[in-house]
N, C-alpha and C. Protein backbone atom coordinates (compact mmCIF):
# COMPACT_ATOMS: atom_id res chain seq x y z
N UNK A 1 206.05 104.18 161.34
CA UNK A 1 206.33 103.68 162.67
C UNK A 1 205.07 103.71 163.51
N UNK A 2 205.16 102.48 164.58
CA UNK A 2 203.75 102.76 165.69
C UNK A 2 204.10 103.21 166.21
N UNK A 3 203.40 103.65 167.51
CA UNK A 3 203.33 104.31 168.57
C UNK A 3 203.02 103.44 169.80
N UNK A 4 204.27 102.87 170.84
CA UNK A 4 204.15 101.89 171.71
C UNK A 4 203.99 103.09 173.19
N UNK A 5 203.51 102.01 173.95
CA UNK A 5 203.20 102.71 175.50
C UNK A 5 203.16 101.89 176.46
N UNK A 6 204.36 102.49 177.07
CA UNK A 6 205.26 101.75 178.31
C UNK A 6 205.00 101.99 179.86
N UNK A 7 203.85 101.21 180.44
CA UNK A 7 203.04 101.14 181.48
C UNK A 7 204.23 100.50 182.72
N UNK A 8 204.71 101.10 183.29
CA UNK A 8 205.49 100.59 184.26
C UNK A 8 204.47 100.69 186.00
N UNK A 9 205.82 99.80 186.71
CA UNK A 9 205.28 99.63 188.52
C UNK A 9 205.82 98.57 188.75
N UNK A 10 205.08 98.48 190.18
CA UNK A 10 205.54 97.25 190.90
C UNK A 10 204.47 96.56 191.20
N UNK A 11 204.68 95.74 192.53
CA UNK A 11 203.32 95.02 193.12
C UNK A 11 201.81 95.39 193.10
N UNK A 12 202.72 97.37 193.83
CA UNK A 12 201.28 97.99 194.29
C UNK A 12 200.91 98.97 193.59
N UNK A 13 201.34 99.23 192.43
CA UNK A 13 201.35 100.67 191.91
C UNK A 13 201.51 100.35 190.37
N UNK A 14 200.51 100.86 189.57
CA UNK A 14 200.85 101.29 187.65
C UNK A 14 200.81 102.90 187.33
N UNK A 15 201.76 102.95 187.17
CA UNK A 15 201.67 104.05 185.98
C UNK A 15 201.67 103.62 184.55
N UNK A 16 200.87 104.16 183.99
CA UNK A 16 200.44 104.52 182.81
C UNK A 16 200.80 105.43 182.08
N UNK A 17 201.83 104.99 180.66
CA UNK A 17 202.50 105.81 179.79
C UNK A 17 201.17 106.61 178.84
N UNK A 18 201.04 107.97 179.54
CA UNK A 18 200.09 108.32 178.09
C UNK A 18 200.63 108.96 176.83
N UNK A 19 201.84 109.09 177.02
CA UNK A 19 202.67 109.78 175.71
C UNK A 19 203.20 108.83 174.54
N UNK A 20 203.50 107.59 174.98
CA UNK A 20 204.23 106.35 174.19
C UNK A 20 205.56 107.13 173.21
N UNK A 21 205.64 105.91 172.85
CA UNK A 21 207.17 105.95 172.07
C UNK A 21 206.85 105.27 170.51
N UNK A 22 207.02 106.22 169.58
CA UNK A 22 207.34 105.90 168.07
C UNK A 22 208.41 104.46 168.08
N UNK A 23 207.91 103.36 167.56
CA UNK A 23 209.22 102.38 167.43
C UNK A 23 209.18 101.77 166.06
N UNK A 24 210.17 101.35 165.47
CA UNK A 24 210.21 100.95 163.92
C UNK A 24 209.86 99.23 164.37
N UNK A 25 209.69 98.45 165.35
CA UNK A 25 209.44 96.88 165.13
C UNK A 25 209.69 96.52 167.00
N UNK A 26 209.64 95.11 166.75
CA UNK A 26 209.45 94.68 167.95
C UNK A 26 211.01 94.79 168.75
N UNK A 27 211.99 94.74 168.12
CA UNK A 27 212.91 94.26 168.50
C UNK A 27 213.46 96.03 169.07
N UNK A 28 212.78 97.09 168.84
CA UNK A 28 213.37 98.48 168.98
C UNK A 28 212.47 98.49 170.20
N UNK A 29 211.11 98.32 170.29
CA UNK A 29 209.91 98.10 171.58
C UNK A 29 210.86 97.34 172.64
N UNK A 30 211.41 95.55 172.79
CA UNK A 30 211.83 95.41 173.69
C UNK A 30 213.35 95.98 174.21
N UNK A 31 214.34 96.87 172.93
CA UNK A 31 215.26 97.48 173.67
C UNK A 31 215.10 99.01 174.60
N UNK A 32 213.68 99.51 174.15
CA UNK A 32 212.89 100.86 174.74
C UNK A 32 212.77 100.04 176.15
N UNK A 33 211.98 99.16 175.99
CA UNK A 33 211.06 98.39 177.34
C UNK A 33 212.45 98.18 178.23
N UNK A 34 213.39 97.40 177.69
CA UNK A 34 214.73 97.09 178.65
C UNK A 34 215.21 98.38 179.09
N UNK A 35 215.46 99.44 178.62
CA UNK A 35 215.76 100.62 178.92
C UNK A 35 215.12 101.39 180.42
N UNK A 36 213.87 101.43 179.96
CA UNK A 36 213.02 101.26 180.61
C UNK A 36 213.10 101.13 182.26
N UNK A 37 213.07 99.67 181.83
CA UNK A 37 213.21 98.85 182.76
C UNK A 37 214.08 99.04 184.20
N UNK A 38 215.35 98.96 182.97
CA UNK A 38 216.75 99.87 184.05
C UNK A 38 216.53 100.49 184.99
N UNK A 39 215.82 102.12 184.13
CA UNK A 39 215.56 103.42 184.43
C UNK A 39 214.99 102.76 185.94
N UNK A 40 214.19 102.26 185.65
CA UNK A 40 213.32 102.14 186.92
C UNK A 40 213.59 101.42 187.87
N UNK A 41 214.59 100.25 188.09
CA UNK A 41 215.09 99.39 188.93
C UNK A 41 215.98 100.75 189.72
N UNK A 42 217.18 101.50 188.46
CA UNK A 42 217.92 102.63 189.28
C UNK A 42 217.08 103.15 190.14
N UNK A 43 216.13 103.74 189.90
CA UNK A 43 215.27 105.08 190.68
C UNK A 43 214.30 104.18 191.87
N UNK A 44 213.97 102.97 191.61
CA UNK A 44 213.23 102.84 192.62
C UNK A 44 213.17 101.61 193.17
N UNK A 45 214.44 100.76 192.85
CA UNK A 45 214.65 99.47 193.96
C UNK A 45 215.17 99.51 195.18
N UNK A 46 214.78 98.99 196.02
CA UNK A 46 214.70 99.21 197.39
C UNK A 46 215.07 97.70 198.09
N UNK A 47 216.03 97.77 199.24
CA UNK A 47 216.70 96.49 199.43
C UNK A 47 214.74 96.04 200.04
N UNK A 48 214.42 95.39 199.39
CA UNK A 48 212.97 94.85 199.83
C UNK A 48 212.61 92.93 199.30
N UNK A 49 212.85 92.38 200.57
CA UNK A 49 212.75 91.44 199.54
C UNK A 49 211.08 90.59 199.08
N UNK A 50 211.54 90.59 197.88
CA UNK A 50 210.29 90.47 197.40
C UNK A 50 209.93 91.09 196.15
N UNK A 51 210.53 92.40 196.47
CA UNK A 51 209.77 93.39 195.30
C UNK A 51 210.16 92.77 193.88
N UNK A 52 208.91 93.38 192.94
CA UNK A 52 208.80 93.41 192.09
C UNK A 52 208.40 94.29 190.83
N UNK A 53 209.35 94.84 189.83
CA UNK A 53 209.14 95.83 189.21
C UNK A 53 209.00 95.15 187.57
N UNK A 54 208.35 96.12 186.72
CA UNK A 54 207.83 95.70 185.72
C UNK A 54 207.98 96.88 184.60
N UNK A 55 207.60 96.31 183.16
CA UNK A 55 207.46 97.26 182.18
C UNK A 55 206.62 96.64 181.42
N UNK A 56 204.89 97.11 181.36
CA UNK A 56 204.12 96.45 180.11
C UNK A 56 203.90 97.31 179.04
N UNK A 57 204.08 96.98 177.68
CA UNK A 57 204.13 97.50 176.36
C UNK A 57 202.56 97.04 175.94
N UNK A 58 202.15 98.51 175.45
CA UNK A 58 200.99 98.44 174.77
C UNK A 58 201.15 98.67 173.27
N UNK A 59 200.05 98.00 172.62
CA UNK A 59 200.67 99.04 171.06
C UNK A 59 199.38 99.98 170.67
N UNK A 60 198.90 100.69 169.79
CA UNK A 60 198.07 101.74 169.95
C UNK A 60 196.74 101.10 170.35
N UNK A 61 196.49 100.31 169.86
CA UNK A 61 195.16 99.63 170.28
C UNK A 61 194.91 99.32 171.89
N UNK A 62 195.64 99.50 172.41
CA UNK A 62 195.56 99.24 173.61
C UNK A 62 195.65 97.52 174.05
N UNK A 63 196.49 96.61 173.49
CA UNK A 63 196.69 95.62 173.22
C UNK A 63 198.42 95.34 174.06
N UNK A 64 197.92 94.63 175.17
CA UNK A 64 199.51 94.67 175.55
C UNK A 64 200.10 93.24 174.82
N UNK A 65 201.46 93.76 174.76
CA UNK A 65 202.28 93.11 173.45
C UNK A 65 203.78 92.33 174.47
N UNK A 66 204.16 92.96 175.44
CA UNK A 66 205.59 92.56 176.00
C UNK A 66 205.00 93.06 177.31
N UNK A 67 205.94 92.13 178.15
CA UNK A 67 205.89 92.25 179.24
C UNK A 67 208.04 92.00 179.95
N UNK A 68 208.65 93.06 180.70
CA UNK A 68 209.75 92.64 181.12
C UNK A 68 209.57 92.69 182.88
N UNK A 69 210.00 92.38 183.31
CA UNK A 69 210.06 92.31 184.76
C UNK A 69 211.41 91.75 185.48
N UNK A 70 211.61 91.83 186.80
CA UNK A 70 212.70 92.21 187.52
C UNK A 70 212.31 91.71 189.06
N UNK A 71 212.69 91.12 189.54
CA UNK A 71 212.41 90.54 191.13
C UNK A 71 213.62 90.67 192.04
N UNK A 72 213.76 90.89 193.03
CA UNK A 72 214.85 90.63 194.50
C UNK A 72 214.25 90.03 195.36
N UNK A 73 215.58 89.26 194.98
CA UNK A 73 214.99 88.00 196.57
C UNK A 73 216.51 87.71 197.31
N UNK A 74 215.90 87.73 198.69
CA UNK A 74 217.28 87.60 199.08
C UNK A 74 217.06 87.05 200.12
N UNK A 75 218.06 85.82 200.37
CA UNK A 75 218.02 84.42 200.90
C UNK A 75 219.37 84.40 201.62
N UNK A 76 219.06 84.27 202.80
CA UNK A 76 220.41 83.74 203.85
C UNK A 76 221.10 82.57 203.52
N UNK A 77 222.55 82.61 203.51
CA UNK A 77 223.34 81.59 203.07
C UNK A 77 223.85 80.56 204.40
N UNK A 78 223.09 81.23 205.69
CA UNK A 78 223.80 80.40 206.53
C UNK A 78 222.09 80.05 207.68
């Protein structure tokens, strides 16, 4: 198995996974990354419109491989 590393943020801000995640293929990387993803919309979306949150996958080389992301926009209906 590699060893993937899941660089998350938003607009203004990266964190940088330095621990990564053992994954058997791509398809286990983008259900980690979606996971991920979640985690982080729960903990840190904010009625903001605009924002934008993210998850970039590296693989050991330091080679980013996936990218997921997440936007709110919110538009008056009247």
């Amino acid at each position: 198995m590699a060893r993937f590393f899941f660089d998350s943020g938003d607009r203004d801000l990266v964190l940088q996974d330095e621990i990564g995640v053992e994954c058997a293929g791509i398809e286990e990387v983008r259900r980690v990354g979606f996971e991920g993803l979640v985690d982080l919309t729960r903990d840190t979306l904010k009625s903001v419109d605009g924002q934008q949150l993210f998850i970039e996958v590296r693989d050991e080389s330091g080679d980013k491989i996936l990218r997921l992301s997440l936007s709110l926009q919110i538009k008056m209906m009247r």
